[in-house]
N, C-alpha and C. Protein backbone atom coordinates (compact mmCIF):
# COMPACT_ATOMS: atom_id res chain seq x y z
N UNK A 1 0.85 -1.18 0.00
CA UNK A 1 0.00 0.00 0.00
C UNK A 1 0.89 1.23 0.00
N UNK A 2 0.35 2.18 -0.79
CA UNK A 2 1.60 3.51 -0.83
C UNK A 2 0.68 4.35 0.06
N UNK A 3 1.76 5.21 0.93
CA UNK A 3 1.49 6.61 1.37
C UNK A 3 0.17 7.24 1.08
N UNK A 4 -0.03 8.15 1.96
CA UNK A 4 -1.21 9.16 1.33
C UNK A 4 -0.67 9.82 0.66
N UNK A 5 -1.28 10.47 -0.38
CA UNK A 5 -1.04 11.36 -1.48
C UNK A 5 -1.09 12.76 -0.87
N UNK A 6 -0.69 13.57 -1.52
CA UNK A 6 -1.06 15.06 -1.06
C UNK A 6 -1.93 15.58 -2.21
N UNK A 7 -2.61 16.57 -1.66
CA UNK A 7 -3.71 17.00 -2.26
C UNK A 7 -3.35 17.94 -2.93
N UNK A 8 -3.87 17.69 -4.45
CA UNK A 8 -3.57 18.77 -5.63
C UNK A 8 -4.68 19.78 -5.67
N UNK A 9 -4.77 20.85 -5.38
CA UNK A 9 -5.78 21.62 -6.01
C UNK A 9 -6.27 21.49 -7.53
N UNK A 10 -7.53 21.50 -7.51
CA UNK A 10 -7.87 21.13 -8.57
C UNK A 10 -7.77 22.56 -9.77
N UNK A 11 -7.42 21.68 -11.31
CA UNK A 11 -6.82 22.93 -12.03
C UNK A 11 -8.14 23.41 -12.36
N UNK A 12 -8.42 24.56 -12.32
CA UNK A 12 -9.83 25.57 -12.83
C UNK A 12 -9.02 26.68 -13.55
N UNK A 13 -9.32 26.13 -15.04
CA UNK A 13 -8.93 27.22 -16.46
C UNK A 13 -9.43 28.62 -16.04
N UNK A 14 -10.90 28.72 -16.15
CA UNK A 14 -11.50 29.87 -15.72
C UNK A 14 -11.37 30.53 -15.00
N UNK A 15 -11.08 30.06 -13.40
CA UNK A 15 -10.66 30.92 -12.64
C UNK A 15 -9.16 31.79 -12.80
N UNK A 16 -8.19 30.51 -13.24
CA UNK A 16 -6.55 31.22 -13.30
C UNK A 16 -6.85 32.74 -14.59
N UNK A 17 -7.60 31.77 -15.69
CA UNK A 17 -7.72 33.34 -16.98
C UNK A 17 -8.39 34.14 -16.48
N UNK A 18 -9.74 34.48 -15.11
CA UNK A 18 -10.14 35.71 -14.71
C UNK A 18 -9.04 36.31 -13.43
N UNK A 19 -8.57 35.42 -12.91
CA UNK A 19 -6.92 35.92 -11.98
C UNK A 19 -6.20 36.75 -12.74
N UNK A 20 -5.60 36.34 -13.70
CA UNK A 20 -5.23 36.47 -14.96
C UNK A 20 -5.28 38.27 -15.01
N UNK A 21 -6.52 37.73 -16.00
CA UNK A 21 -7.28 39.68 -15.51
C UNK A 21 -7.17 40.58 -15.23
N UNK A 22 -7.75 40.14 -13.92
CA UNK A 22 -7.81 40.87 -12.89
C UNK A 22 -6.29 41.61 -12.47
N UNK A 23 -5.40 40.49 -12.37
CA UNK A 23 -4.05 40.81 -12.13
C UNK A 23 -3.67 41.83 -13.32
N UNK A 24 -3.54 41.82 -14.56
CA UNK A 24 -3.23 42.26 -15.62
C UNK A 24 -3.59 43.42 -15.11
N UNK A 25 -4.97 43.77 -15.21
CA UNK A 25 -5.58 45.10 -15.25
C UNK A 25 -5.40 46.05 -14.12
N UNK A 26 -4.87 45.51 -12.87
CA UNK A 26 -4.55 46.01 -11.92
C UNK A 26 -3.07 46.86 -11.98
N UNK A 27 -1.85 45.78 -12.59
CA UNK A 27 -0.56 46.30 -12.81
C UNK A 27 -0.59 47.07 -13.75
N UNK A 28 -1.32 46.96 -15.10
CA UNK A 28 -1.08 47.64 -16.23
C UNK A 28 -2.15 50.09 -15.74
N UNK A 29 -2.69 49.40 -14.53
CA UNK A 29 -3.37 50.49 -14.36
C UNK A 29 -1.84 51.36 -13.60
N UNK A 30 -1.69 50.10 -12.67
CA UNK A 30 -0.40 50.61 -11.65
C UNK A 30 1.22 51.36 -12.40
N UNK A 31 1.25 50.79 -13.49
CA UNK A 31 2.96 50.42 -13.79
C UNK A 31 3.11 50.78 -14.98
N UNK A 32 1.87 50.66 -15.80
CA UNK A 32 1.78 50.78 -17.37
C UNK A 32 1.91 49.66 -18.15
N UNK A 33 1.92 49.37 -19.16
CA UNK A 33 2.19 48.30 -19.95
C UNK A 33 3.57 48.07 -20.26
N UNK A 34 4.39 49.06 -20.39
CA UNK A 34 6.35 48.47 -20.60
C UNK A 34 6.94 48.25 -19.33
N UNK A 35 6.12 48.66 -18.18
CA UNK A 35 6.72 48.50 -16.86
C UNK A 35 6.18 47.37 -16.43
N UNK A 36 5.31 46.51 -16.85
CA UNK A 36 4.84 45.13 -15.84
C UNK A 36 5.28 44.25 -16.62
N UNK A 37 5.74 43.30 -16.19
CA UNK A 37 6.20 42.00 -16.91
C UNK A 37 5.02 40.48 -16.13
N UNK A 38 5.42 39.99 -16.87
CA UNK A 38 4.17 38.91 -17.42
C UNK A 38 4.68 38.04 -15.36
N UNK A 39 6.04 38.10 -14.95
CA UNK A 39 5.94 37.26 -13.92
C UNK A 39 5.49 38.27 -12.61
N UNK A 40 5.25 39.71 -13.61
CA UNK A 40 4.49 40.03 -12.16
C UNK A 40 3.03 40.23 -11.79
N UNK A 41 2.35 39.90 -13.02
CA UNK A 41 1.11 39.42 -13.34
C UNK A 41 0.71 37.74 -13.04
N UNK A 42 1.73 37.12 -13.16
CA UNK A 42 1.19 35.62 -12.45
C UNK A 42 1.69 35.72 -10.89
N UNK A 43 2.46 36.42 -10.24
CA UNK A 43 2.63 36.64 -8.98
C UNK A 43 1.51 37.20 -8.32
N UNK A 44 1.06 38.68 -9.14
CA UNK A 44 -0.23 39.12 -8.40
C UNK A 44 -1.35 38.08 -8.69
N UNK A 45 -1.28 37.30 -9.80
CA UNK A 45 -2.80 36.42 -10.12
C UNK A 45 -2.68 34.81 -8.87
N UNK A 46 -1.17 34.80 -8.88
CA UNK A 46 -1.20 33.85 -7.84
C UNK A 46 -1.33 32.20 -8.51
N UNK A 47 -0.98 32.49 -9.97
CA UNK A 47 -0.96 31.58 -10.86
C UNK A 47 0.84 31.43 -11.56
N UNK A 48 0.78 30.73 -12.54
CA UNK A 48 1.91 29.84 -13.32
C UNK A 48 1.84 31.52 -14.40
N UNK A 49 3.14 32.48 -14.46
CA UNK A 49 3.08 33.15 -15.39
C UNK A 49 3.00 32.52 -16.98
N UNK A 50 3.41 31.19 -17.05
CA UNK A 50 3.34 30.85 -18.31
C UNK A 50 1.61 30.59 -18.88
N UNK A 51 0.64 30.64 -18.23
CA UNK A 51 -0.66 30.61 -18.06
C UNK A 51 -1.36 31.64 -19.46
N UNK A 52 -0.24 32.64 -19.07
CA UNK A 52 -0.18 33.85 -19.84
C UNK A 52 -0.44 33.36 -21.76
N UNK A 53 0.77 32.94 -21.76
CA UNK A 53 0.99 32.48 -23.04
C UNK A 53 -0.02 31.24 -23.30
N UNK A 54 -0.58 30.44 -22.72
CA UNK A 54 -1.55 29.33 -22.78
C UNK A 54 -2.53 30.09 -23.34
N UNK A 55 -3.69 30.99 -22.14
CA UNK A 55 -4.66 31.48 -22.48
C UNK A 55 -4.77 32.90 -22.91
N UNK A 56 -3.75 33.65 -23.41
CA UNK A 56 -4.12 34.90 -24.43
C UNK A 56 -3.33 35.08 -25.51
N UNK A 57 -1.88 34.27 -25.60
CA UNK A 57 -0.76 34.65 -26.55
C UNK A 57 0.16 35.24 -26.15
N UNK A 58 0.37 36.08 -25.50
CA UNK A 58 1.11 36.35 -24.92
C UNK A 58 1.08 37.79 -23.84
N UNK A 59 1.69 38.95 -23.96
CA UNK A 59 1.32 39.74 -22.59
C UNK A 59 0.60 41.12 -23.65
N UNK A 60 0.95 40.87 -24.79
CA UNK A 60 0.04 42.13 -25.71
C UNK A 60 -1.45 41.79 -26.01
N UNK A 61 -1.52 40.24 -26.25
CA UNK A 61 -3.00 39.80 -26.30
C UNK A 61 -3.58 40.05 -24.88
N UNK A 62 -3.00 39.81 -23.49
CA UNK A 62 -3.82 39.69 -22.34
C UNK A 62 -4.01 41.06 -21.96
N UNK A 63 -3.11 42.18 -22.61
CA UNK A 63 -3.60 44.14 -22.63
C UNK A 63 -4.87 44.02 -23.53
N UNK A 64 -4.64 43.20 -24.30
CA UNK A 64 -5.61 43.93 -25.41
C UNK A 64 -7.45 42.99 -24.53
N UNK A 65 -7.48 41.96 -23.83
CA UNK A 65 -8.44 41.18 -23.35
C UNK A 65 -8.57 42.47 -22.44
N UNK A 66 -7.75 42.52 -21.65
CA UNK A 66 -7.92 43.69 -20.49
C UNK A 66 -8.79 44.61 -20.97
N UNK A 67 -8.66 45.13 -22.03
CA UNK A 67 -9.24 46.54 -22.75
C UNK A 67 -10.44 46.05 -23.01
N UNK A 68 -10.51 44.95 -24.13
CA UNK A 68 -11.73 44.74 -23.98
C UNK A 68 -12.81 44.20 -22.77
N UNK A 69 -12.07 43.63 -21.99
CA UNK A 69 -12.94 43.46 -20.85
C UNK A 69 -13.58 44.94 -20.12
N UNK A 70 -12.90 45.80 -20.24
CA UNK A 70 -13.28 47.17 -19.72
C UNK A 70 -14.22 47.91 -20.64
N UNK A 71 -13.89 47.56 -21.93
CA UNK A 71 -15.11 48.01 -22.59
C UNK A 71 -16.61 47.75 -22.71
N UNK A 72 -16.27 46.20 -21.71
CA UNK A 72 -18.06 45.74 -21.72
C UNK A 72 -18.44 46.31 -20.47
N UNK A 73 -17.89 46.82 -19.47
CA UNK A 73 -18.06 47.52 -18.33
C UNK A 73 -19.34 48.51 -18.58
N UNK A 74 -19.80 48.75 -17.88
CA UNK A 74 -20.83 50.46 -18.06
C UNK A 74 -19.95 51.17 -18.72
N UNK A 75 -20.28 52.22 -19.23
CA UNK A 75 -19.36 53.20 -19.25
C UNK A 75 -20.11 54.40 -17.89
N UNK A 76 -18.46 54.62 -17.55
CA UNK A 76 -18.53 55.72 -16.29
C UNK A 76 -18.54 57.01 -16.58
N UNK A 77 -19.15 58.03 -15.39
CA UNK A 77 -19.71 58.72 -15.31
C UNK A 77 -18.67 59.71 -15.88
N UNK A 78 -19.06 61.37 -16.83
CA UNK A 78 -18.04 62.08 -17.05
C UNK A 78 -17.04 62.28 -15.97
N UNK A 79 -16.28 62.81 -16.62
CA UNK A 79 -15.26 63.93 -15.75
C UNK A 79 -15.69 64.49 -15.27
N UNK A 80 -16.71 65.42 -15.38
CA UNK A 80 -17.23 66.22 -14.57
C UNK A 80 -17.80 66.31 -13.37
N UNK A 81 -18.16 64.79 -13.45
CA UNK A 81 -18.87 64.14 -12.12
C UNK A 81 -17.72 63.82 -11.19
N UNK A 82 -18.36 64.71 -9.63
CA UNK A 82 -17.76 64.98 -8.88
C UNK A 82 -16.82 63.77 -8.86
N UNK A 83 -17.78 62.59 -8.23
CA UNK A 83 -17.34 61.31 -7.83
C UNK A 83 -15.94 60.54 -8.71
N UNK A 84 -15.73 61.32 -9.75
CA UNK A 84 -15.38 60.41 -11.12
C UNK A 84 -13.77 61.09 -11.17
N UNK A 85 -14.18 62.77 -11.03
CA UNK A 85 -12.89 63.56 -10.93
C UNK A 85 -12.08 63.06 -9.63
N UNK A 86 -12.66 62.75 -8.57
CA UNK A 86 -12.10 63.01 -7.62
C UNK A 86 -11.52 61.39 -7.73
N UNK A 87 -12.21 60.19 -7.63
CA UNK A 87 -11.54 59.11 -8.15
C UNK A 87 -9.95 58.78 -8.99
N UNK A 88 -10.34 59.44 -9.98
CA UNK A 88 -9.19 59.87 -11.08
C UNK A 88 -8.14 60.70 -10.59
N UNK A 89 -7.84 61.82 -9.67
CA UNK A 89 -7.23 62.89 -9.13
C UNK A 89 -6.61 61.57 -8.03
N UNK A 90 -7.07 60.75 -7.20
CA UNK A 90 -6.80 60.16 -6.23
C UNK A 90 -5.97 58.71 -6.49
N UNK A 91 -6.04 58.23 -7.89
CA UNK A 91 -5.19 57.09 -8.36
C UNK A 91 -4.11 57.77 -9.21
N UNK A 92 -4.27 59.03 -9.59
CA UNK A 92 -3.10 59.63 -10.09
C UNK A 92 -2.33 59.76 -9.05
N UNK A 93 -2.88 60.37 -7.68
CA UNK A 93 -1.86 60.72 -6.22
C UNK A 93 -0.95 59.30 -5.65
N UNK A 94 -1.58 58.43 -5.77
CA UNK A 94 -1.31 56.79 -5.85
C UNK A 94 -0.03 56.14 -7.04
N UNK A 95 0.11 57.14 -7.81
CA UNK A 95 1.04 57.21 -9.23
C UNK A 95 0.72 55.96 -10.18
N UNK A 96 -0.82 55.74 -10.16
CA UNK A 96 -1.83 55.26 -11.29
C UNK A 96 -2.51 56.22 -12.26
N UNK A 97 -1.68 56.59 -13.18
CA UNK A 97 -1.98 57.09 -14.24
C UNK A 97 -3.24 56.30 -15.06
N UNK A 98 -2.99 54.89 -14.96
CA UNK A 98 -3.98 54.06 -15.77
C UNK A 98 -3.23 53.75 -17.33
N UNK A 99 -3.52 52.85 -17.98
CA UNK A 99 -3.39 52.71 -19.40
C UNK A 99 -4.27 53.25 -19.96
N UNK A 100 -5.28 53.56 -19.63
CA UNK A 100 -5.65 54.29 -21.17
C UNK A 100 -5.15 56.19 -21.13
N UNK A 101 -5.61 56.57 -19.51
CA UNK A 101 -4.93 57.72 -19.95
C UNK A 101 -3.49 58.09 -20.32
N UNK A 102 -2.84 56.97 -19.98
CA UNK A 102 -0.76 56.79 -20.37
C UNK A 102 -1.35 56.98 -21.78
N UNK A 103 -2.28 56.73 -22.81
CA UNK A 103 -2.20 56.65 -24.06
C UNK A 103 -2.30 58.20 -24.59
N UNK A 104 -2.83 58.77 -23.89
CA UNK A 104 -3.11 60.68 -24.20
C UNK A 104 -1.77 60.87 -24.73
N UNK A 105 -0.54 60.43 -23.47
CA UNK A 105 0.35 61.14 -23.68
C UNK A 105 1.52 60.18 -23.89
N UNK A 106 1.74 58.97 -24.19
CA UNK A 106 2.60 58.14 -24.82
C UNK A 106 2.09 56.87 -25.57
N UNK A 107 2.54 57.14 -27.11
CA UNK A 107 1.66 56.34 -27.87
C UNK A 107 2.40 54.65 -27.74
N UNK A 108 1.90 53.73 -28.07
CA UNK A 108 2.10 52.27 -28.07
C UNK A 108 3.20 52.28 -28.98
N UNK A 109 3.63 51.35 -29.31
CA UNK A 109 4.57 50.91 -30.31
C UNK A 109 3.66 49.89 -31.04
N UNK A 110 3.20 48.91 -31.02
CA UNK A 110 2.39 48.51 -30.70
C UNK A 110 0.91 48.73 -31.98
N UNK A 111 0.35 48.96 -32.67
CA UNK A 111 -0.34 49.64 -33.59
C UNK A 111 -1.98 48.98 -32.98
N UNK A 112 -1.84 47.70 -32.60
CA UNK A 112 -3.24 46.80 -32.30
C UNK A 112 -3.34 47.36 -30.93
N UNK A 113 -2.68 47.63 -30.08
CA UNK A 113 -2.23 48.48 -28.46
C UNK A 113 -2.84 49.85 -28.61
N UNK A 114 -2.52 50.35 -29.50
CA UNK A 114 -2.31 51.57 -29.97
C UNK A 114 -3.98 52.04 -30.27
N UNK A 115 -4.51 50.95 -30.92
CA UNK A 115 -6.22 51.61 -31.13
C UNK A 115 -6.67 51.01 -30.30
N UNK A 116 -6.70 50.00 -29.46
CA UNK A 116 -7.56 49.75 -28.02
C UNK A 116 -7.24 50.20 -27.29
N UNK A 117 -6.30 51.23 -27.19
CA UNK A 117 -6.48 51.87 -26.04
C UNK A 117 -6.95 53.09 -26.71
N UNK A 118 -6.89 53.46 -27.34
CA UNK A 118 -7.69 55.06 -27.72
C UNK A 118 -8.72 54.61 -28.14
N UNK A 119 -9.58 53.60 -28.38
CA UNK A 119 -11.01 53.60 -28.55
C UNK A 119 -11.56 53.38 -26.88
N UNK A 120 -10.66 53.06 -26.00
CA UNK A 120 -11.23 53.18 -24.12
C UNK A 120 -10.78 54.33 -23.83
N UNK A 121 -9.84 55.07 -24.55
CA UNK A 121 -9.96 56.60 -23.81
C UNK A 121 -11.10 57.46 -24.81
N UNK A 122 -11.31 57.32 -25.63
CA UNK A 122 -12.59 57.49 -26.16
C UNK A 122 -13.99 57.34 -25.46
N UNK A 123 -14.17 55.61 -25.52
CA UNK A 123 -15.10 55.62 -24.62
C UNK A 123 -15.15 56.22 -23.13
N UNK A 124 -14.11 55.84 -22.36
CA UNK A 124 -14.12 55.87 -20.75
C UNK A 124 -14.07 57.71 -20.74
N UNK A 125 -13.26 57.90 -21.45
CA UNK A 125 -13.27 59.28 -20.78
C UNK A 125 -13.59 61.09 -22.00
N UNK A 126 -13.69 60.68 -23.18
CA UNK A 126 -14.00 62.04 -24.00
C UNK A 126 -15.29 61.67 -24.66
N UNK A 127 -15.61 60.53 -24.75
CA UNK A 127 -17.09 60.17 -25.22
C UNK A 127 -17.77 60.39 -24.15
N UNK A 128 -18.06 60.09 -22.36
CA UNK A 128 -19.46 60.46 -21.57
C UNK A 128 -19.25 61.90 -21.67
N UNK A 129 -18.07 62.74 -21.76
CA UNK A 129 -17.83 63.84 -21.41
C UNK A 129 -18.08 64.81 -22.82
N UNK A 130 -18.44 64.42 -23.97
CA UNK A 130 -18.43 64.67 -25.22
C UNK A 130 -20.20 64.93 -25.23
N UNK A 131 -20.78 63.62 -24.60
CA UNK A 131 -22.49 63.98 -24.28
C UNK A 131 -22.74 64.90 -23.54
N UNK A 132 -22.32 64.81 -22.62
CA UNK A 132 -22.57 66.18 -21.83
C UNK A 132 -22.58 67.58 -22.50
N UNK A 133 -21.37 67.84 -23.17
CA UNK A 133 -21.15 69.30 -23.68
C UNK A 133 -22.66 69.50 -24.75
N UNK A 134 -22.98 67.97 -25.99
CA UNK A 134 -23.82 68.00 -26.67
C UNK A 134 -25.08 68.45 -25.80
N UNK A 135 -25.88 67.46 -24.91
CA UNK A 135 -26.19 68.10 -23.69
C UNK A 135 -26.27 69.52 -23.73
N UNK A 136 -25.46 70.01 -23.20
CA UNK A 136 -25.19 71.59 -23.00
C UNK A 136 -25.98 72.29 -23.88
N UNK A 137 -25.62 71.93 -24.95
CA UNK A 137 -25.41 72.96 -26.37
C UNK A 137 -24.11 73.50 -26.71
N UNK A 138 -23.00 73.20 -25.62
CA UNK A 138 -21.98 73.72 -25.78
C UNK A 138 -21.27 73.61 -27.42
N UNK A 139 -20.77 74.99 -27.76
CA UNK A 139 -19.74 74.52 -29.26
C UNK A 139 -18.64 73.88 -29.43
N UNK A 140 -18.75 72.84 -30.54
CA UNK A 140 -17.18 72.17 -30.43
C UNK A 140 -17.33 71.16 -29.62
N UNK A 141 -18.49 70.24 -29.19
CA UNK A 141 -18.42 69.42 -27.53
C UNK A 141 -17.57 67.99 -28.28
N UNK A 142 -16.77 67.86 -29.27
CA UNK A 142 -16.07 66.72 -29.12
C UNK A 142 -14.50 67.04 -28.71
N UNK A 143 -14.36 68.67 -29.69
CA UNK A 143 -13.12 69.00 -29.29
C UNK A 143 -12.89 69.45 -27.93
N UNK A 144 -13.80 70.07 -27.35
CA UNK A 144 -13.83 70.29 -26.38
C UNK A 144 -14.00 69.54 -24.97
N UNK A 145 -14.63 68.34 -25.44
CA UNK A 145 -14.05 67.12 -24.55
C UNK A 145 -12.60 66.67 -24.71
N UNK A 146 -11.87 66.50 -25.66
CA UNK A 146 -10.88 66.14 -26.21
C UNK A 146 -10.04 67.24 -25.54
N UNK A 147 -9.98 68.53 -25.52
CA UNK A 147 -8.85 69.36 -24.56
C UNK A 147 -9.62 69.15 -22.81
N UNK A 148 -10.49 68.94 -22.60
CA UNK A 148 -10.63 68.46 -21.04
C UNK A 148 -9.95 67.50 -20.90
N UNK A 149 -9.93 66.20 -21.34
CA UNK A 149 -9.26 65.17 -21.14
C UNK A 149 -7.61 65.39 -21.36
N UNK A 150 -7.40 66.36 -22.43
CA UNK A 150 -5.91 66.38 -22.89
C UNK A 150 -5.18 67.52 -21.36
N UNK A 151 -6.11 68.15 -20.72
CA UNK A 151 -5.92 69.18 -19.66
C UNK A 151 -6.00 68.16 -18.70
N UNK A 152 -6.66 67.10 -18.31
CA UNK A 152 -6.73 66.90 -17.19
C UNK A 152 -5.47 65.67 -17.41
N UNK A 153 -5.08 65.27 -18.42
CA UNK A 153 -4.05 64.16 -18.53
C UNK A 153 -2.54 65.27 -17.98
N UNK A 154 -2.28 66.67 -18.55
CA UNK A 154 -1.33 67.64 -17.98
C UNK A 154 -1.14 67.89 -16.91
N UNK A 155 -2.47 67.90 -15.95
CA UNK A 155 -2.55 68.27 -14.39
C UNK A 155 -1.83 66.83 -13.79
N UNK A 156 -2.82 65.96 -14.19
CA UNK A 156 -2.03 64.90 -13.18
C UNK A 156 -0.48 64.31 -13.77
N UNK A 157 -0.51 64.63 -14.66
CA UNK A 157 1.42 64.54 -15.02
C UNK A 157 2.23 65.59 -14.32
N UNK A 158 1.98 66.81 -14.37
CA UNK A 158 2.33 67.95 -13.42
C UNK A 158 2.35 67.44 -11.96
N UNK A 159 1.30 67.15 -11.47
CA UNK A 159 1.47 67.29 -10.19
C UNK A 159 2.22 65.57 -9.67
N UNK A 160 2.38 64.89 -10.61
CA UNK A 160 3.15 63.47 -10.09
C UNK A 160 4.08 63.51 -10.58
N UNK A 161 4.90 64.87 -10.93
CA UNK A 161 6.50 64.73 -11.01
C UNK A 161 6.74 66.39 -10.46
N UNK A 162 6.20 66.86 -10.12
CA UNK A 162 6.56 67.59 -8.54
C UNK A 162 7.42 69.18 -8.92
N UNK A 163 7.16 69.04 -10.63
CA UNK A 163 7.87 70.03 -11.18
C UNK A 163 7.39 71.09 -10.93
N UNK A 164 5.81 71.43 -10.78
CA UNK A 164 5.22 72.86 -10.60
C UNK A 164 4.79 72.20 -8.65
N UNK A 165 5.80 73.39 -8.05
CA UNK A 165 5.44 72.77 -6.62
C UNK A 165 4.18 73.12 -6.10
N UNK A 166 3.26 74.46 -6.59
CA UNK A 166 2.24 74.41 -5.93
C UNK A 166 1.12 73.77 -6.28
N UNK A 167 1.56 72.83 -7.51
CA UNK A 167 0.30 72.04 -8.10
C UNK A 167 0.40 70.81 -6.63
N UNK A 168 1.75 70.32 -7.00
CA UNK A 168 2.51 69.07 -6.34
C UNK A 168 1.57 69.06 -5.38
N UNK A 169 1.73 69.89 -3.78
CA UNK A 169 1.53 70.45 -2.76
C UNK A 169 0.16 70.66 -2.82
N UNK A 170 -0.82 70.91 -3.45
CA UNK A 170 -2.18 71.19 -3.29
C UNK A 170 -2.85 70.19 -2.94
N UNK A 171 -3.99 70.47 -1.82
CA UNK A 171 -4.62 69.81 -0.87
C UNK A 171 -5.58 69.20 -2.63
N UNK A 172 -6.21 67.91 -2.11
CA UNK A 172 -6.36 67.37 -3.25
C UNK A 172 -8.40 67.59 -3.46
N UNK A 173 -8.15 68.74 -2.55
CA UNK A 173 -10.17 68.68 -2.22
C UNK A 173 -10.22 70.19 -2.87
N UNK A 174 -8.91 71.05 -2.72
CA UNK A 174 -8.86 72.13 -3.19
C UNK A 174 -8.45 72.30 -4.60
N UNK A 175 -7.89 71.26 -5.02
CA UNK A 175 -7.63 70.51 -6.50
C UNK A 175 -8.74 70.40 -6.95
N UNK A 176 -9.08 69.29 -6.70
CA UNK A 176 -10.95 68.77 -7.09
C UNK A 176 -11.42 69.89 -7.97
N UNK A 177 -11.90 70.74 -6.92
CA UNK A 177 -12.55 71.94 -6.86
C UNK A 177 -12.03 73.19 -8.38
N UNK A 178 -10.95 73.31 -8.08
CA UNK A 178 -9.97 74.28 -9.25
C UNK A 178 -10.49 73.27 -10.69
N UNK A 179 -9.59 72.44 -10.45
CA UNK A 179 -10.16 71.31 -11.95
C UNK A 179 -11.24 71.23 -12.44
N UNK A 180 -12.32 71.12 -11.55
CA UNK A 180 -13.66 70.74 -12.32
C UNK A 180 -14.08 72.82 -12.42
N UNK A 181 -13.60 73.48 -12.06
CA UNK A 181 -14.02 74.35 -12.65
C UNK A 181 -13.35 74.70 -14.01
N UNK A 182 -12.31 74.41 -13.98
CA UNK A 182 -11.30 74.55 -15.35
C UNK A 182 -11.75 73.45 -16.52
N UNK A 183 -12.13 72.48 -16.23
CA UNK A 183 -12.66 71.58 -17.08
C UNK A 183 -13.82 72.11 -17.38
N UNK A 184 -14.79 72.77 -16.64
CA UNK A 184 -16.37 72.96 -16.66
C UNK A 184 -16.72 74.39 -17.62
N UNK A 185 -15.80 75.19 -17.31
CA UNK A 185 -16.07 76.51 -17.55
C UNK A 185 -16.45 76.89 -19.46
N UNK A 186 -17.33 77.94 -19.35
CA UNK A 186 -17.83 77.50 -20.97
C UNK A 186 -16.94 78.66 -21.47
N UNK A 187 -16.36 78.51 -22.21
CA UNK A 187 -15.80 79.77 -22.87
C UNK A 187 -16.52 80.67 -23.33
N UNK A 188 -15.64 82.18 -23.39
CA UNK A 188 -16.35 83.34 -23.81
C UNK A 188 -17.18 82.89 -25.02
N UNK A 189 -18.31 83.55 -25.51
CA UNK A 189 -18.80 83.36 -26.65
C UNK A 189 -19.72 81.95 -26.62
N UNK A 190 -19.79 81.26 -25.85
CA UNK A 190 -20.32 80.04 -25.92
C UNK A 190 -21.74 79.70 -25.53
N UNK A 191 -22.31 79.26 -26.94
CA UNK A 191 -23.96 79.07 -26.45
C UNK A 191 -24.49 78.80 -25.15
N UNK A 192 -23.64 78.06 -24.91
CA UNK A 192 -24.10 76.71 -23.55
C UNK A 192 -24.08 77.53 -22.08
N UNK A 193 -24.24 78.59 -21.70
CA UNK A 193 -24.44 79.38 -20.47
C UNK A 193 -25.38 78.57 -20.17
């Protein structure tokens, strides 16, 4: 008669590829996409990094699942919304830029990288904010979502490299506040009062 065996956890595909995920989407929010490597995505998933290459191809297919997994999400509330700015202002302070807004201001190499993430900074953040202005009546409300987002991608690059010190240094409720008026404000001449 042999020994007792030790107990294997049983393998569950599904769960390791939503670990997977989850992990992905967490570092790539944290670190960016050239800064996370695939063994620190099976470390955070708590899985076999080679898992990677099994179920997406490799670490550009499991960005690009990431993206699309975020695209079946709701889409969230504008910029404008309190809850949404202040969210965003508070993972930038955290030095989570996010991947899609890293895409405003550093393009992919990447070309298939390169349009999934600007069709989620599209959606996630200049498209709810693009209705709104329409909404409004405001003039220009795509371009003019398009420099909110391109303004608010400047602020939080500014203030997470410490170059303008009184951005750096600003209480982040008194931030809030400045931003969503700078984002909000209708320009001279503009229907939408």
């Amino acid at each position: 008669m042999t020994g007792p065996r030790s107990a294997r956890r049983p393998y569950d595909s599904a769960r390791s590829r939503e670990l997977l995920l989850a992990a992905a989407g967490e570092l790539f929010t944290e670190k960016g996409f050239d800064r996370t490597t695939t063994r620190d995505i099976g470390e955070r998933a708590g899985v076999d990094a080679a898992l990677i290459a099994r179920y997406f191809g490799g670490k550009t297919q499991l960005y690009l699942a990431v993206l699309r997994t975020w695209s079946e999400e709701a889409v969230p509330a504008d910029l404008l919304s309190d809850g949404r700015l202040r969210a965003l202002l508070a993972r930038a302070d955290r030095g989570e830029l996010g991947p899609v807004l890293r895409t405003a201001v550093v393009p992919h190499t990447d070309p298939d990288i390169q349009d999934a993430a600007r069709t989620q900074l599209d959606a996630r953040l200049v498209g709810p904010l693009h209705d709104r202005f329409t909404a409004e009546g405001r003039s220009r409300p795509r371009l003019r979502a398009e420099l909110a987002v391109a303004a608010l991608t400047g602020i939080l690059l500014a203030r997470s490299t410490g170059a303008l010190a009184e951005l750096a240094d600003a209480d982040p409720d008194e931030l809030l506040h400045l931003v969503h008026d700078l984002l909000a404000s209708p320009s001279a001449g503009d229907d939408g009062d």
